[in-house]
C-alpha atoms as a PDB file:
ATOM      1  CA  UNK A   1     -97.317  94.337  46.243  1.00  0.00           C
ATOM      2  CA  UNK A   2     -94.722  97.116  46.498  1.00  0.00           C
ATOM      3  CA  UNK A   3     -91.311  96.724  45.083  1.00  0.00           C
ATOM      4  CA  UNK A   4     -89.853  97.342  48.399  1.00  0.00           C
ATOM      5  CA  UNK A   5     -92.393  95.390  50.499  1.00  0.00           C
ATOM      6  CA  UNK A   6     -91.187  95.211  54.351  1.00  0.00           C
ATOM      7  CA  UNK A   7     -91.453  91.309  54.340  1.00  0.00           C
ATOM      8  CA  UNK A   8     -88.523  90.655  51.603  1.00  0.00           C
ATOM      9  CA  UNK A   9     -85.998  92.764  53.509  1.00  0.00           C
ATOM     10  CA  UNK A  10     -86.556  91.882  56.719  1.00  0.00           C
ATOM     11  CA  UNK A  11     -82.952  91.335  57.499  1.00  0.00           C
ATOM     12  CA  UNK A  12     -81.476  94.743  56.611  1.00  0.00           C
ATOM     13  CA  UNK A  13     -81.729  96.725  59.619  1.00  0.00           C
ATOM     14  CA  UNK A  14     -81.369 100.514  58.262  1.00  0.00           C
ATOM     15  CA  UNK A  15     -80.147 102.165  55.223  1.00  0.00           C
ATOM     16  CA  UNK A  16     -79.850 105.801  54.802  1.00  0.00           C
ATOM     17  CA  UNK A  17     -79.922 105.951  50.897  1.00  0.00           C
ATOM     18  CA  UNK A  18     -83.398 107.156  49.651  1.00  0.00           C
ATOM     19  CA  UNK A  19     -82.730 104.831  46.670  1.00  0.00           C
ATOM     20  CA  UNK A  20     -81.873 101.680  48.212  1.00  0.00           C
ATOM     21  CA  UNK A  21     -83.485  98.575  46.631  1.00  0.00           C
ATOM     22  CA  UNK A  22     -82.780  95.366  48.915  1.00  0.00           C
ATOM     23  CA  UNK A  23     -81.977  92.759  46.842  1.00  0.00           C
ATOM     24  CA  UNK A  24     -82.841  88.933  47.674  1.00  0.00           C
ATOM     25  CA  UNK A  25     -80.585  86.126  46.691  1.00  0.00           C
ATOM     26  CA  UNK A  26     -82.398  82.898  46.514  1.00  0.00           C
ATOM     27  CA  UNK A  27     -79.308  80.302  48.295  1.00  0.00           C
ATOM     28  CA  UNK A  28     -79.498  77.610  44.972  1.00  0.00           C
ATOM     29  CA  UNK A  29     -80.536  74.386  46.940  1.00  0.00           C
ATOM     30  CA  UNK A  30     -79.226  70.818  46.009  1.00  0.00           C
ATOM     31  CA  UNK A  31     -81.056  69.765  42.870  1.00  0.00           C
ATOM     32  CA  UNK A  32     -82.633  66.762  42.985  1.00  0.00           C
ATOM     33  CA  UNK A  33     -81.337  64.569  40.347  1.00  0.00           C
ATOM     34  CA  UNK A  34     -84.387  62.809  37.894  1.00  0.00           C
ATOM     35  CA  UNK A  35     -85.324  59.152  39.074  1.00  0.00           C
ATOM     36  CA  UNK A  36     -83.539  57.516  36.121  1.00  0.00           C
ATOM     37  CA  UNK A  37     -80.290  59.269  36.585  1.00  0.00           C
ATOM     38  CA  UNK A  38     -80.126  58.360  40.545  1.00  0.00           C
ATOM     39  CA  UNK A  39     -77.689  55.706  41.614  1.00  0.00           C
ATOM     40  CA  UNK A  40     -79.372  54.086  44.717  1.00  0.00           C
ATOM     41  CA  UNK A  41     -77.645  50.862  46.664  1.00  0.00           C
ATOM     42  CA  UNK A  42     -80.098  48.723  48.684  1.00  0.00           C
ATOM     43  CA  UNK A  43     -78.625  46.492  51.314  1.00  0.00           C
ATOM     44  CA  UNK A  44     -78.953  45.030  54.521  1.00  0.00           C
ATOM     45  CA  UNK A  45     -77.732  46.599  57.676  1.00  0.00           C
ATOM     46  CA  UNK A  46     -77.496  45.027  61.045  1.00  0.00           C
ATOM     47  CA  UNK A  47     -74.276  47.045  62.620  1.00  0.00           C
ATOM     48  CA  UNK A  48     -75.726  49.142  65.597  1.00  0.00           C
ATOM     49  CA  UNK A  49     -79.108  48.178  65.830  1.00  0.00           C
ATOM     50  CA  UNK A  50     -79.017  45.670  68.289  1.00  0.00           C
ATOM     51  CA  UNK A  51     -79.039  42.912  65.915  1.00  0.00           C
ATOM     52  CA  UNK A  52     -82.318  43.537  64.251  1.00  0.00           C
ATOM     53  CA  UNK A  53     -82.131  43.759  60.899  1.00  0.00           C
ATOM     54  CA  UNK A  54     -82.537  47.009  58.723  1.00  0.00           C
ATOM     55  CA  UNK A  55     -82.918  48.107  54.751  1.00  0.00           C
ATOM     56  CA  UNK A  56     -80.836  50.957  53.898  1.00  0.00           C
ATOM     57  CA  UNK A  57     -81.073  52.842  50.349  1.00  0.00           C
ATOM     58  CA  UNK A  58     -78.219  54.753  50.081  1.00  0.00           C
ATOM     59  CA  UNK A  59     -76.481  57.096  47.286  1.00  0.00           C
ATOM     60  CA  UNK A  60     -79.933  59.529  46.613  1.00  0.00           C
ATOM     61  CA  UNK A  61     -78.848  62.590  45.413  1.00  0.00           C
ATOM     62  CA  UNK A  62     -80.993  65.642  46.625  1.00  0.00           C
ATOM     63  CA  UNK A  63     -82.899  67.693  48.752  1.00  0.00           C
ATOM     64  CA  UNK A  64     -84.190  66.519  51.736  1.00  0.00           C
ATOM     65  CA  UNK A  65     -87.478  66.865  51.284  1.00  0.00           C
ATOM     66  CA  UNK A  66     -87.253  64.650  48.052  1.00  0.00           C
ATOM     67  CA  UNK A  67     -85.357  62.125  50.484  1.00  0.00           C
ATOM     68  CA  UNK A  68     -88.389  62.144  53.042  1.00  0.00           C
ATOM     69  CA  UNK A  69     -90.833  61.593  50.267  1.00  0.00           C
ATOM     70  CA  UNK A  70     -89.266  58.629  48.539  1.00  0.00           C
ATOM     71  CA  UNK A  71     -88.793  57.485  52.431  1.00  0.00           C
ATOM     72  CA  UNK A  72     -92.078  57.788  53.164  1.00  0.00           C
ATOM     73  CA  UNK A  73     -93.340  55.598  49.894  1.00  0.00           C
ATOM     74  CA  UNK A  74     -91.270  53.518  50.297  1.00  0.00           C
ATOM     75  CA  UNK A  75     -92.204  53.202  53.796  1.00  0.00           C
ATOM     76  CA  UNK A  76     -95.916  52.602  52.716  1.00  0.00           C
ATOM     77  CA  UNK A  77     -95.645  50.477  50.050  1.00  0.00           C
ATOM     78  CA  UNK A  78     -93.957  47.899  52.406  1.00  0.00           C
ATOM     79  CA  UNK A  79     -96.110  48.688  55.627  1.00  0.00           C
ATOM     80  CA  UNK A  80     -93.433  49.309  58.431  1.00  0.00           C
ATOM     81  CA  UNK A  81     -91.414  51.884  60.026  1.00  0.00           C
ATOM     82  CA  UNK A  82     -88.263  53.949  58.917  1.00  0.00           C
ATOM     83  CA  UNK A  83     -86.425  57.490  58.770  1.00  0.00           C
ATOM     84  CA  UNK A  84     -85.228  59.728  55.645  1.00  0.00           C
ATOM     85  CA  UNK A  85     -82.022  61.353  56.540  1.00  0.00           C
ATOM     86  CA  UNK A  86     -78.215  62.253  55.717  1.00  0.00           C
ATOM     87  CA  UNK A  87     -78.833  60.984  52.328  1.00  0.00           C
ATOM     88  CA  UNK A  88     -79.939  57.273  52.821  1.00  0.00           C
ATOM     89  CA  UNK A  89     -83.549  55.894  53.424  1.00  0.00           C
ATOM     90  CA  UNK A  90     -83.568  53.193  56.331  1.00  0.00           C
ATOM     91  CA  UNK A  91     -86.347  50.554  56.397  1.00  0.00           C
ATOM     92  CA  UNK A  92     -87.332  48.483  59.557  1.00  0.00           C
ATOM     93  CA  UNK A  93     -87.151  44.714  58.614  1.00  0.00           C
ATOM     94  CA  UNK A  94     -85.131  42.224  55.654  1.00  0.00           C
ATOM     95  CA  UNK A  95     -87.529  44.442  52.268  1.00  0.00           C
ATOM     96  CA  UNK A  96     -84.504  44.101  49.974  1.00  0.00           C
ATOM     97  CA  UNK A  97     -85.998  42.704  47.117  1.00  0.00           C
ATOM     98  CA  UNK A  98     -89.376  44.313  47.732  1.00  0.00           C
ATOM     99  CA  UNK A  99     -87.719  47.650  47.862  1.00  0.00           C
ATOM    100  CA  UNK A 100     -85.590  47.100  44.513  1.00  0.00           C
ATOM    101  CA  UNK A 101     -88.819  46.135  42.910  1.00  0.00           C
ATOM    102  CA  UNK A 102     -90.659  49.339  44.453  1.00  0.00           C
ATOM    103  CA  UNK A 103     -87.718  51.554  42.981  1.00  0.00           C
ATOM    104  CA  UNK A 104     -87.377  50.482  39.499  1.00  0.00           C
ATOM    105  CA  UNK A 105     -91.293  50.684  39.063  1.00  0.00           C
ATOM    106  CA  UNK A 106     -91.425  54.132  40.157  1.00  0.00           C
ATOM    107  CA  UNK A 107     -88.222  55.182  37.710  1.00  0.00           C
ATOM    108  CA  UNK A 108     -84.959  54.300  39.752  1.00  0.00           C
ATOM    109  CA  UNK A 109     -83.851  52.366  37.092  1.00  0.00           C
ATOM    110  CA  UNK A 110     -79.704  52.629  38.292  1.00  0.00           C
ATOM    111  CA  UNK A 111     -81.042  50.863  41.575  1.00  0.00           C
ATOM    112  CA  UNK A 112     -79.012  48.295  42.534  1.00  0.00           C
ATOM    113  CA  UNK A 113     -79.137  45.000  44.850  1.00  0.00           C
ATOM    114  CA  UNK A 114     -75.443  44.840  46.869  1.00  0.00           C
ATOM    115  CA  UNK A 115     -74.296  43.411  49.899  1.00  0.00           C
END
């Protein structure tokens, strides 16, 4: 590919220098931390949810996409519903302990039990 393909400067709208070279700056996303190094609470929630009960993992530190994929093993692993977002992971139903469990076996080994 060219040095000054079309598709990497596709914001710039004109220049009139003949020797122009658009530069792209990657924007440094949030780094997701490793699994052992991550923090995570699990507790039970039942504020605002019409008095059902919820599992919420809260304190992951990265990207979202990171978020959605621990969300979604999570998720899985204990067969129900749930959402990844805003940094915490919220699980339908009382999976405290099975979560905890679930965490430290796939690296989380700061997890913690509170509330």
């Amino acid at each position: 590919m060219a040095a000054n393909d079309w598709k990497e400067r596709l914001h710039v709208v004109y220049s009139t220098n003949p020797d122009y070279q658009y530069e792209t700056t990657e924007a440094g996303g949030i780094v997701t931390l490793p699994a052992a190094q991550q923090r995570l609470r699990v507790q039970l929630d039942r504020k605002h949810r019409g008095g059902k009960v919820v599992t919420l993992v809260t304190g992951f530190v990265g990207s979202p996409d990171d978020l959605k994929a621990l969300g979604r093993m999570l998720k899985s692993r204990c067969g129900v519903g749930g959402s990844a977002k805003e940094g915490e992971i919220i699980i339908q139903g009382d999976f405290k302990q099975k979560i905890v469990e679930l965490l430290r076996q796939a690296g989380y080994t700061l997890t913690k039990a509170s509330g």
